[in-house]
N, C-alpha and C. Protein backbone atom coordinates (compact mmCIF):
# COMPACT_ATOMS: atom_id res chain seq x y z
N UNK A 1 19.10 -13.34 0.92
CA UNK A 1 19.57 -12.52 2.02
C UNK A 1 18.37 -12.09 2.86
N UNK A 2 18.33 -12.38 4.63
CA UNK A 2 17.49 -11.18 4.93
C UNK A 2 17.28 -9.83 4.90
N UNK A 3 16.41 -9.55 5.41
CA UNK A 3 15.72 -8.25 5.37
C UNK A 3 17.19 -7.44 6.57
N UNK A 4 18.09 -6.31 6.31
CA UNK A 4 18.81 -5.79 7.22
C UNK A 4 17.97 -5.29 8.43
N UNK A 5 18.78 -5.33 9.11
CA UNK A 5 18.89 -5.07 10.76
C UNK A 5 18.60 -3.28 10.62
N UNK A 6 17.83 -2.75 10.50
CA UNK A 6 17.55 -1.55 10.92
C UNK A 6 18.02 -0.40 11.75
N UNK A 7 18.62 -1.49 12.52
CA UNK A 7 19.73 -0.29 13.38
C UNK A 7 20.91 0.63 12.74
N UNK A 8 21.71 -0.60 11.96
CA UNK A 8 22.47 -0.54 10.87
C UNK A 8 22.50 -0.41 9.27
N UNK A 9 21.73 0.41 8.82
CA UNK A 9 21.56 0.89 7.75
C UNK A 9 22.74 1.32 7.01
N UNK A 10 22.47 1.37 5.65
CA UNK A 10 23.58 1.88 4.77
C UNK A 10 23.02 2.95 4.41
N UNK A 11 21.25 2.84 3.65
CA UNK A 11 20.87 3.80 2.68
C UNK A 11 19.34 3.81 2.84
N UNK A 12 19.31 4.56 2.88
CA UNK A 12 17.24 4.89 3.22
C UNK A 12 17.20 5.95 2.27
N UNK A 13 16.02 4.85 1.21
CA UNK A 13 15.68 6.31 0.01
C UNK A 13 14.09 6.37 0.31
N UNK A 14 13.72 7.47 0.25
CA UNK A 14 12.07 7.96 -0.04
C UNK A 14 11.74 7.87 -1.14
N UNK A 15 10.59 7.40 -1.14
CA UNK A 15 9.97 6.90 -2.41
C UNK A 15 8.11 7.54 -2.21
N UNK A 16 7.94 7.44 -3.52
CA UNK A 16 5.72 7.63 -3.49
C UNK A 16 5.51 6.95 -5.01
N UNK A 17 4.56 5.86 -4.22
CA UNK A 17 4.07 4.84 -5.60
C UNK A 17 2.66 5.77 -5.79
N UNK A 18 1.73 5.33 -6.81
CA UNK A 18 0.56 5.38 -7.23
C UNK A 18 0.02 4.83 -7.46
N UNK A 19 -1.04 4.96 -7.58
CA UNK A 19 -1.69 3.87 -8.71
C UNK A 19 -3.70 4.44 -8.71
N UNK A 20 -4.25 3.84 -10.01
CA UNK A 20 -5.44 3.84 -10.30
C UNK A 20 -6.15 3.04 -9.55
N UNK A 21 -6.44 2.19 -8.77
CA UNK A 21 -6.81 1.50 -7.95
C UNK A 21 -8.08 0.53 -8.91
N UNK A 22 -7.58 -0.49 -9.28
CA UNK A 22 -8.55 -1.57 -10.29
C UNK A 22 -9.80 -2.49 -9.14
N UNK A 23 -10.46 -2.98 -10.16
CA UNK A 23 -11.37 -3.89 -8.83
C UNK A 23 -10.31 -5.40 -8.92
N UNK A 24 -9.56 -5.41 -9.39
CA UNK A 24 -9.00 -6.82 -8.70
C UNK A 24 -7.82 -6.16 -7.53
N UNK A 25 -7.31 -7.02 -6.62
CA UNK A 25 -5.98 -7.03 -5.66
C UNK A 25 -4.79 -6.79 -6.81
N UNK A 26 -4.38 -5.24 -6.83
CA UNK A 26 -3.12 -4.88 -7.38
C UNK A 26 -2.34 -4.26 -6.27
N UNK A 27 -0.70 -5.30 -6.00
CA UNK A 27 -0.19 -4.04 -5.84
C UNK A 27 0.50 -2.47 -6.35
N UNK A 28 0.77 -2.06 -4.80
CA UNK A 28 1.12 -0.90 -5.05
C UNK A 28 2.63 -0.24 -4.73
N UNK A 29 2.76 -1.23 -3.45
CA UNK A 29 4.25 -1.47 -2.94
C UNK A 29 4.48 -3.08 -3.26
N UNK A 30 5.59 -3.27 -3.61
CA UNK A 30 6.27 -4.78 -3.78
C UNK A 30 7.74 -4.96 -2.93
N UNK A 31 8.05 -5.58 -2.19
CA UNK A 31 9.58 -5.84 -1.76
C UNK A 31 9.48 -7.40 -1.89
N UNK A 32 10.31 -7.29 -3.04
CA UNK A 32 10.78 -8.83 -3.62
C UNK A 32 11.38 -9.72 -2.87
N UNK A 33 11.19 -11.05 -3.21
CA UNK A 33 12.22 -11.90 -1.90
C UNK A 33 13.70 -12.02 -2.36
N UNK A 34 14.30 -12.16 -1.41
CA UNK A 34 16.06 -11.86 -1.86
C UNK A 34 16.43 -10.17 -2.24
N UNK A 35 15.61 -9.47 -1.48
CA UNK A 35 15.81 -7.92 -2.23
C UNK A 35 17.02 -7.56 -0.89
N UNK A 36 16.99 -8.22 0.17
CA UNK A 36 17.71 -7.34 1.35
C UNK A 36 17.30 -6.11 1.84
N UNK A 37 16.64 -6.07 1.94
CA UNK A 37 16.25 -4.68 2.02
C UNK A 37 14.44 -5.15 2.81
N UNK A 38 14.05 -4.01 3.26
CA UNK A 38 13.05 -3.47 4.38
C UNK A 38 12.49 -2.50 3.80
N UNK A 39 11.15 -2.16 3.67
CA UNK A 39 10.15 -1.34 3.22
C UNK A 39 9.33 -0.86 4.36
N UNK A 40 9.63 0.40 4.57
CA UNK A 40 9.22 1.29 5.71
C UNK A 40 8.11 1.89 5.09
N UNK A 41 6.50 1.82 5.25
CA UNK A 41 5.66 2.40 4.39
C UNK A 41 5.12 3.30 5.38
N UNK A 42 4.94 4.58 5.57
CA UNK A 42 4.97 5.63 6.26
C UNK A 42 3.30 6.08 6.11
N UNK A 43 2.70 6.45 5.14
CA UNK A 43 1.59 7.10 4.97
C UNK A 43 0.50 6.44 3.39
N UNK A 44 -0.58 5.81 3.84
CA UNK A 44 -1.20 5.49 2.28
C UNK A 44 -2.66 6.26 2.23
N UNK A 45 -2.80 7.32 1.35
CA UNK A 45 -3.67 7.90 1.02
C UNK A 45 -4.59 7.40 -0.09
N UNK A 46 -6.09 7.26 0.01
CA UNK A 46 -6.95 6.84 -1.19
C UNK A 46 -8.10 7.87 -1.04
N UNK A 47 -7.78 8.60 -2.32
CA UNK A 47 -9.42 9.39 -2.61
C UNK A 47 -10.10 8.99 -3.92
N UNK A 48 -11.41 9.34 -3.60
CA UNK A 48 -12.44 8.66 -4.59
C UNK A 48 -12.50 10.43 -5.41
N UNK A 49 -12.32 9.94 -6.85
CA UNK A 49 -12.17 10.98 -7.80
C UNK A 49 -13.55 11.04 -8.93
N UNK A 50 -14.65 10.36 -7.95
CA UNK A 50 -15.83 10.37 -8.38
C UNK A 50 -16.70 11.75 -7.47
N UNK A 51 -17.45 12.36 -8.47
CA UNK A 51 -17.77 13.47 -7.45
C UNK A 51 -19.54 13.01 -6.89
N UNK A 52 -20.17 12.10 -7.29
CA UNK A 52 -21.12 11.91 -6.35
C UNK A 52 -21.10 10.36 -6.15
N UNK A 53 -20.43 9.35 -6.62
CA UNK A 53 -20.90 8.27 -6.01
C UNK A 53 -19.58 7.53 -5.46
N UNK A 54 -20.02 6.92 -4.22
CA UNK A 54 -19.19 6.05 -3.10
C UNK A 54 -18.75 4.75 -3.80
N UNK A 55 -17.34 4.64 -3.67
CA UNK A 55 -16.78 3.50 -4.02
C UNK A 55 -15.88 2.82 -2.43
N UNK A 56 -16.16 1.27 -2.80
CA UNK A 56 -15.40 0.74 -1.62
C UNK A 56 -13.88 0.34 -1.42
N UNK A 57 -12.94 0.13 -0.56
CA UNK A 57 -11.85 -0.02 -0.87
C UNK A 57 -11.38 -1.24 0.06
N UNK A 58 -10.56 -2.22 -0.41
CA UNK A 58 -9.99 -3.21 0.18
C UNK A 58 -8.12 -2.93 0.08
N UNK A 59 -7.62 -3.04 0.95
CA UNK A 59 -6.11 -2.94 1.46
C UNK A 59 -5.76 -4.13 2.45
N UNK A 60 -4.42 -4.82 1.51
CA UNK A 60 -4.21 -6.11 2.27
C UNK A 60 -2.59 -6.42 2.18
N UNK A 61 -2.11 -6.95 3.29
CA UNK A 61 -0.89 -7.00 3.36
C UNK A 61 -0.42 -8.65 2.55
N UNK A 62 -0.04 -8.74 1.30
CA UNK A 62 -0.12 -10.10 0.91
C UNK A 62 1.73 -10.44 1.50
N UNK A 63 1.02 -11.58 1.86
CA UNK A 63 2.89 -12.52 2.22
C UNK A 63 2.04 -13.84 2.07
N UNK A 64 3.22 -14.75 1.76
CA UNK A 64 3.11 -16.19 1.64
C UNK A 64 1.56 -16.97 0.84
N UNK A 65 1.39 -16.10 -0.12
CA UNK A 65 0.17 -16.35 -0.62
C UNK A 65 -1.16 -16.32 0.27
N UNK A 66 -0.82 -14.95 1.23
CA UNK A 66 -2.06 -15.20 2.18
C UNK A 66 -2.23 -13.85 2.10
N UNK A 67 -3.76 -13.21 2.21
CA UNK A 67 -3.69 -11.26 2.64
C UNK A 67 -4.59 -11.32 3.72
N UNK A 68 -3.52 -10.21 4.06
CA UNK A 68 -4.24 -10.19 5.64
C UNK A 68 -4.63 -9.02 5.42
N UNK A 69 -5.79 -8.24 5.87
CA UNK A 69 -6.76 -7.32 5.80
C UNK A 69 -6.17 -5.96 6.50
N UNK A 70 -5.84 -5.23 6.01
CA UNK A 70 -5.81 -3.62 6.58
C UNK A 70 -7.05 -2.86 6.71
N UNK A 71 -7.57 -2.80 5.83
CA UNK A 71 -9.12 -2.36 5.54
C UNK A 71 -9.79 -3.23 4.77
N UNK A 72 -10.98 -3.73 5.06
CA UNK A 72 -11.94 -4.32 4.10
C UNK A 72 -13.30 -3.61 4.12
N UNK A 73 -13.60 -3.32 2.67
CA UNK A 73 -14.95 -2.95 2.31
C UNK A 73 -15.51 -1.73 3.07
N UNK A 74 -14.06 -0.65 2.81
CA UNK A 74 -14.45 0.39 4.08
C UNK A 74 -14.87 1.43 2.46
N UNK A 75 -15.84 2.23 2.99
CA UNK A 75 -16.50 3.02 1.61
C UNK A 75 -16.32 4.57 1.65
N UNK A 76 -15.89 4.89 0.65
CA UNK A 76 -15.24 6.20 0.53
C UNK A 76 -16.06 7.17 -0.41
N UNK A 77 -16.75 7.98 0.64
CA UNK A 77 -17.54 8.97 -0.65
C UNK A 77 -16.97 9.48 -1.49
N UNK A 78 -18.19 10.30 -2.37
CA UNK A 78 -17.45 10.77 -4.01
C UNK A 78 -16.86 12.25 -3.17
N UNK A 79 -15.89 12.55 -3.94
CA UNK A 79 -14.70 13.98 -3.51
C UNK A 79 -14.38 13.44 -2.07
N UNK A 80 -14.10 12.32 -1.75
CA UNK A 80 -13.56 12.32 -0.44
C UNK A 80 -12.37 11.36 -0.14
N UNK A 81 -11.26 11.54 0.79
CA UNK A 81 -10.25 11.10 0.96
C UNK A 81 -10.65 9.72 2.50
N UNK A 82 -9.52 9.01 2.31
CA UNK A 82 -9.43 8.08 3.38
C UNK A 82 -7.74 7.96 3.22
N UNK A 83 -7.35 8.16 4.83
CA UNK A 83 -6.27 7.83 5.68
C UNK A 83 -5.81 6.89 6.06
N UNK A 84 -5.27 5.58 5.12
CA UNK A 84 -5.41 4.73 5.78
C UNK A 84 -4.57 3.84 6.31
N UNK A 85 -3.15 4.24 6.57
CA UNK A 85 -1.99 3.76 6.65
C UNK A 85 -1.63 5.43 7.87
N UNK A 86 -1.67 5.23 9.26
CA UNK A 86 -1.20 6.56 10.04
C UNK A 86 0.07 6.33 11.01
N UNK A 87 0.27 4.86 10.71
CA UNK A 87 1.62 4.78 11.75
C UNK A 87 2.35 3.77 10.85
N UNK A 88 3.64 4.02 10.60
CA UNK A 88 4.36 2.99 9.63
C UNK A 88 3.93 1.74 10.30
N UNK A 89 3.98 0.49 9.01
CA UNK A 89 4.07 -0.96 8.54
C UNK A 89 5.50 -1.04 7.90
N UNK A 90 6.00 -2.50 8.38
CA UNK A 90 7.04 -2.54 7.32
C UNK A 90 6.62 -3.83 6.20
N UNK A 91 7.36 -3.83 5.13
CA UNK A 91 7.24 -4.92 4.14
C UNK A 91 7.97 -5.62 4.26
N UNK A 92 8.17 -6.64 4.80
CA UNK A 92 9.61 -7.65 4.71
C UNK A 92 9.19 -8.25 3.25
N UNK A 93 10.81 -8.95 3.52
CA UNK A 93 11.10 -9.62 1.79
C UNK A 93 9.81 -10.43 1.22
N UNK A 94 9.31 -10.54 -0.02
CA UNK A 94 8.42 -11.37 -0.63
C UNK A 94 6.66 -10.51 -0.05
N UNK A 95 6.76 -9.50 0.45
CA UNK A 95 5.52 -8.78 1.31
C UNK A 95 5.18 -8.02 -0.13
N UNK A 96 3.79 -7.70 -0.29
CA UNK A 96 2.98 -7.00 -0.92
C UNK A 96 2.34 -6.34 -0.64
N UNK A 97 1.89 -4.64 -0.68
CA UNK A 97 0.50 -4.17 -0.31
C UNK A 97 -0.60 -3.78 -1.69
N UNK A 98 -1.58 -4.74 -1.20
CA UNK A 98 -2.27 -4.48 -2.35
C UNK A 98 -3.66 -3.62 -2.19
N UNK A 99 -4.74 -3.07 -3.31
CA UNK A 99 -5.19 -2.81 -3.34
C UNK A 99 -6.33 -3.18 -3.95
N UNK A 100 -7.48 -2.81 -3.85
CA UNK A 100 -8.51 -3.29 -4.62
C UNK A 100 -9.94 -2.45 -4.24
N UNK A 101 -10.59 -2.08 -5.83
CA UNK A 101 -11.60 -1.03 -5.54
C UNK A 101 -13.05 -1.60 -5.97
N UNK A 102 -14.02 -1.33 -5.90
CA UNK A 102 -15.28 -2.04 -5.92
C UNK A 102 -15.70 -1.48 -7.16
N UNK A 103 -15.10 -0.19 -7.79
CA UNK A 103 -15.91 0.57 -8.95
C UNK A 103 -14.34 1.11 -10.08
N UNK A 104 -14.44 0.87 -10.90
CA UNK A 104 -13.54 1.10 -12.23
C UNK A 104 -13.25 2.76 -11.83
N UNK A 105 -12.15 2.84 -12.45
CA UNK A 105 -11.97 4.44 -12.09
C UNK A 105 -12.16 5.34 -11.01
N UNK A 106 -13.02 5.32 -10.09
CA UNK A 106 -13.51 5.82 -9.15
C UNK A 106 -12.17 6.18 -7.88
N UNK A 107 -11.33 4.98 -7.56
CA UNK A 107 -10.38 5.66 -6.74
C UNK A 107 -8.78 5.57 -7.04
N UNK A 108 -8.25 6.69 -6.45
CA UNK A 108 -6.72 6.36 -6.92
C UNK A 108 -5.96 6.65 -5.57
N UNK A 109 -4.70 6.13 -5.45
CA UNK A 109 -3.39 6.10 -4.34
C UNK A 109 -2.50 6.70 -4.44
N UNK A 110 -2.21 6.88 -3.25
CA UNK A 110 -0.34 7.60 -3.16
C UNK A 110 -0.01 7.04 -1.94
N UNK A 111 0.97 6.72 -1.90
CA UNK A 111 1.93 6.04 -1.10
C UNK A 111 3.10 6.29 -0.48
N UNK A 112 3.83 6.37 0.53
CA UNK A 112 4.87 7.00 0.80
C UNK A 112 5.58 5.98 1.35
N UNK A 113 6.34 5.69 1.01
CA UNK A 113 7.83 4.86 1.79
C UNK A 113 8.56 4.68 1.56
N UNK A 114 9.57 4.16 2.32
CA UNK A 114 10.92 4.24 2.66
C UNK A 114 11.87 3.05 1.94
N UNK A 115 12.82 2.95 1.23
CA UNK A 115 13.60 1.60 1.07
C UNK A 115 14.93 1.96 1.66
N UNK A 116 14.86 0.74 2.93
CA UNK A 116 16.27 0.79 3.68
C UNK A 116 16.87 -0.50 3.03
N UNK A 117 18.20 -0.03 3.26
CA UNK A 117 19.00 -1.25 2.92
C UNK A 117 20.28 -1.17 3.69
């Protein structure tokens, strides 16, 4: 099935993923293919939970076995936040947003979005 027509909605639930942010590409949002449904991702927050040293962060929109770059290798001091999602993206079917951190432990996510259907 495609992704619905947005105009015409049935059901829009709010959702907030997380995650520890690993050094390989994990996601964090997934919208499966054949899900019907549209992923409205509203706001993605990453702070580094290291209090003196800078870790880097990569954010990529994976589809069709390809990622396309939201942020690459943008570096986030220790006690400090990055904004990095400020105007919704959507996920169509088989879409991924992944993540990936340069240092073990150092940063973690929150996520905010939407599943319309």
């Amino acid at each position: 099935m495609a992704a619905p027509n947005i105009v015409g909605v049935t059901t829009i639930t709010g959702k907030t993923a997380v995650l520890a942010i690993p050094t390989s590409p994990t996601a964090i949002v997934t919208n499966s293919g054949g899900s019907g449904k549209v992923l409205k991702v509203n706001a993605l927050y990453i702070s580094n939970v290291d209090g003196s040293s800078s870790a880097s962060v990569n954010v990529d929109l994976f589809r069709s076995s390809v990622a396309y770059r939201i942020v690459f290798t943008v570096d986030i001091p220790g006690d400090a936040s990055l904004d990095v999602i400020t105007k919704p993206i959507y996920l169509e079917e088989g879409d991924t947003l992944r993540l990936t951190s340069s240092a073990t432990g150092d940063l973690e996510a929150v996520c905010s979005y939407e599943e319309i259907s």
